[in-house]
Protein backbone atom coordinates (compact mmCIF):
# COMPACT_ATOMS: atom_id res chain seq x y z
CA UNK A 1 -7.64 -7.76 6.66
CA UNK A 2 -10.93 -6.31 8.35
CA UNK A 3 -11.19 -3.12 8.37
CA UNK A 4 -8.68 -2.00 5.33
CA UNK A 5 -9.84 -0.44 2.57
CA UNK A 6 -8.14 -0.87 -0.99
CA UNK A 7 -9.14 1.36 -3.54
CA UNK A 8 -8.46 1.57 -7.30
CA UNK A 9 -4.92 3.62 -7.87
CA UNK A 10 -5.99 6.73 -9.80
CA UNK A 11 -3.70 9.07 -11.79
CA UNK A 12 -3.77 11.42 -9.03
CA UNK A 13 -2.00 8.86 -6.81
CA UNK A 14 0.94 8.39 -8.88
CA UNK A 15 3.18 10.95 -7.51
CA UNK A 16 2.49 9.53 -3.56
CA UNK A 17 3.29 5.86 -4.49
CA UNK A 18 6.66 7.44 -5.95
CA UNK A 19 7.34 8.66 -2.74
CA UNK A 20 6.79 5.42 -1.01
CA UNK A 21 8.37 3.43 -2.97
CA UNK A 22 11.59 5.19 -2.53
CA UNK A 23 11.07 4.39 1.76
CA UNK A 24 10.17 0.61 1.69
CA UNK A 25 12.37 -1.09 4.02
CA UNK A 26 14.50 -3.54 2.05
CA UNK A 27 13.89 -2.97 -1.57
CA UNK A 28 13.63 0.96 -1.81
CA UNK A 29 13.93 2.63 -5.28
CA UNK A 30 14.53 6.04 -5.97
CA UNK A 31 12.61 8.09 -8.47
CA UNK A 32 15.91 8.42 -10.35
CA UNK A 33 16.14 4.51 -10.65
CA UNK A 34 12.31 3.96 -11.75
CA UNK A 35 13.54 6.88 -14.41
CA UNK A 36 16.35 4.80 -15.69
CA UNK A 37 14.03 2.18 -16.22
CA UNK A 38 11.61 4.08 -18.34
CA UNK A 39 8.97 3.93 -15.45
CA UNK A 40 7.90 7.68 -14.29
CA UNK A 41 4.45 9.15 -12.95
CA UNK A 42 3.97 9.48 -16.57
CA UNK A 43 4.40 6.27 -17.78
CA UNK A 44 2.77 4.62 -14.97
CA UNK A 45 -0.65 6.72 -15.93
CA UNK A 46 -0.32 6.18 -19.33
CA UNK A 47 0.08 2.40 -18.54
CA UNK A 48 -2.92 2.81 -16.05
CA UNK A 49 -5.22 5.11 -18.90
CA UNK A 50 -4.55 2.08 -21.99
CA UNK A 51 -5.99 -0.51 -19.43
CA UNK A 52 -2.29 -2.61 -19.79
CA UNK A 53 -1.83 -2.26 -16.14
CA UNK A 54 -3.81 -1.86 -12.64
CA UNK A 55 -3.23 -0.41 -9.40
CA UNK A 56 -4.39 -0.23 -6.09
CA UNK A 57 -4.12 1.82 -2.92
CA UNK A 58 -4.54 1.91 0.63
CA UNK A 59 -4.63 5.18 1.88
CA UNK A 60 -5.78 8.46 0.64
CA UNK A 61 -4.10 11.57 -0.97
CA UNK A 62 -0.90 12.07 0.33
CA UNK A 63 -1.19 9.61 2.95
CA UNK A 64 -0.62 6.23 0.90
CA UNK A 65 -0.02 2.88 3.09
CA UNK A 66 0.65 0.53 0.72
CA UNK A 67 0.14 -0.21 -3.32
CA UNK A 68 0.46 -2.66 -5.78
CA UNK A 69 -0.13 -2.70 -9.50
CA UNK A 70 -0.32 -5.45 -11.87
CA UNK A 71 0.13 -5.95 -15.94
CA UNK A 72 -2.63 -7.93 -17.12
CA UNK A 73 -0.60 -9.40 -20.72
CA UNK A 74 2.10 -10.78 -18.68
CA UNK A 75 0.01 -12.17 -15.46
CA UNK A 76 2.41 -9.85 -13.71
CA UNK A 77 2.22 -8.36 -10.18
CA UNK A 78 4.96 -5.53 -10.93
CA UNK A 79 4.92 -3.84 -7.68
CA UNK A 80 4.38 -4.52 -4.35
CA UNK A 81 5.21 -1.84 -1.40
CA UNK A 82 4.29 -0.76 1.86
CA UNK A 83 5.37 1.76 4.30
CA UNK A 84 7.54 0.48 7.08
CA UNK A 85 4.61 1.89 9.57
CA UNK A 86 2.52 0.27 8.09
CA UNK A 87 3.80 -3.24 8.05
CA UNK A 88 2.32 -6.07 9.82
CA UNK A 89 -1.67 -4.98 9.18
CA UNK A 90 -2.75 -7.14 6.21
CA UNK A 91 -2.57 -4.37 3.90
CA UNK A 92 0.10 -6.24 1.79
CA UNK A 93 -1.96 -9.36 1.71
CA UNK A 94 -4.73 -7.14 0.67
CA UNK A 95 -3.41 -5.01 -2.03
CA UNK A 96 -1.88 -8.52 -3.58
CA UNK A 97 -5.43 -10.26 -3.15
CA UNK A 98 -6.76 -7.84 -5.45
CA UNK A 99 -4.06 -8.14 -7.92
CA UNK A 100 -4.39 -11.28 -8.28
CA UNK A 101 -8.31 -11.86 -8.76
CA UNK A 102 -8.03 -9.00 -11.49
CA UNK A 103 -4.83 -11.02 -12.97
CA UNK A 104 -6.94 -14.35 -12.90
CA UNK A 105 -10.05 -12.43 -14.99
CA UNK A 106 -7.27 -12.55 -17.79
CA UNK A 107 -6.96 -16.31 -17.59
CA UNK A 108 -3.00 -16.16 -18.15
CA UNK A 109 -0.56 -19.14 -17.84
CA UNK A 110 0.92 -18.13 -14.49
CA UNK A 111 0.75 -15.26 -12.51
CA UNK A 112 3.84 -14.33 -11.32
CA UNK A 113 6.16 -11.81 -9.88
CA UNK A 114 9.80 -11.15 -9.36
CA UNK A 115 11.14 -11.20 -5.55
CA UNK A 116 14.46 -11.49 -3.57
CA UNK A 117 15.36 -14.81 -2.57
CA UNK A 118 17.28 -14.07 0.21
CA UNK A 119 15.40 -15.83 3.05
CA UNK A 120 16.27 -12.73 5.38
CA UNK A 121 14.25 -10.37 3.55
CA UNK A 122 10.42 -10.01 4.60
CA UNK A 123 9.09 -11.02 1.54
CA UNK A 124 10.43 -14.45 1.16
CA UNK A 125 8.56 -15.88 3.88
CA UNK A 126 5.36 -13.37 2.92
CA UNK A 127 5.24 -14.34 -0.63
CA UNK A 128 5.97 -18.51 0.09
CA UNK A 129 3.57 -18.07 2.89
CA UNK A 130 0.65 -17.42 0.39
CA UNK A 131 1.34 -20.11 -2.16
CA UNK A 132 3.80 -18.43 -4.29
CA UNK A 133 6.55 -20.50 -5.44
CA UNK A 134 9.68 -20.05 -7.00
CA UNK A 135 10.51 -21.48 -10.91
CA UNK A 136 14.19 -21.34 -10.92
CA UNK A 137 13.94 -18.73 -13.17
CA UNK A 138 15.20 -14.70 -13.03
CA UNK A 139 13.41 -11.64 -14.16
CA UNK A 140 15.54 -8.68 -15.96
CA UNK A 141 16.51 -7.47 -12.55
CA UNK A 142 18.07 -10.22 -11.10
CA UNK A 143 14.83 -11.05 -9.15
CA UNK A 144 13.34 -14.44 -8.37
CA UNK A 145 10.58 -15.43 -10.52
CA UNK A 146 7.61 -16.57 -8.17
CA UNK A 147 4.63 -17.91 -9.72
CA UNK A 148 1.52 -18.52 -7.28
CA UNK A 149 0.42 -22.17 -7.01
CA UNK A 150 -2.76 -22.17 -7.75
CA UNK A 151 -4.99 -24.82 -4.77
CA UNK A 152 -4.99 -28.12 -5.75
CA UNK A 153 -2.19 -27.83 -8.22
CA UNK A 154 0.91 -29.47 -7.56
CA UNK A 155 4.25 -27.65 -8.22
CA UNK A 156 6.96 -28.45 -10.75
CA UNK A 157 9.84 -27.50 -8.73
């Protein structure tokens, strides 16, 4: 992770991490999806402006590597997403580091996020690699619930 620098996502970045997030390799959505799930640039700075979420960014302007943003009521990571040519340089583990340190400030019951649990897709193994684990559990997407186990804690599952 030397070397990368994560910012805070500002309202200015909003339209850029709509465009990435419709190239991610295996979990690409479209603007028009995000739409028809109430979440637009709008929304997302709104969300950002009340303080209910938090983002950051790797990158600058146009040019965003990576992103993730977090909901601090729900211990939520909502969003996780990096370029495909950008994969592979810590920027991921980054970005998700500083989700969850904000996400812990909130002292919630479990931080946790909703993931694929096919064991072919990337994040699987990246997610289970850094302590996450799943709860058996789906999120209103179909997703995996993950919930990071915390050192020293022993898991339920």
């Amino acid at each position: 992770m030397a070397g990368i620098q994560v910012r805070r996502l500002r309202e200015d970045d909003t339209e850029p991490v709509f465009d990435l997030r419709a190239t991610t390799r295996e979990n690409a959505v479209s603007r028009e999806r995000l739409a028809e799930l109430g979440v637009t640039p709008a929304s997302v700075a709104e969300a950002l402006a009340r303080g209910e979420t938090r983002g950051w960014v790797v990158g600058s302007g146009s040019r965003i590597a990576g992103f993730c943003i977090a909901h601090a009521a729900r211990g939520e990571v909502l969003v996780l997403a990096v370029r495909p040519d950008f994969e592979g340089l810590g920027i991921g583990r980054a970005l998700l580091s500083h989700a969850v340190e904000w996400l812990r400030t909130f002292a919630p019951a479990r931080i946790w996020l909703g993931a694929s649990d096919d064991p072919r897709t990337r994040s699987h193994g990246f997610y289970r690699s850094l302590g996450w684990r799943p709860t058996g559990e789906r999120d209103g997407h179909g997703d995996e619930v993950l919930v990071l186990q915390e050192p020293g804690t022993r898991s339920r599952s």
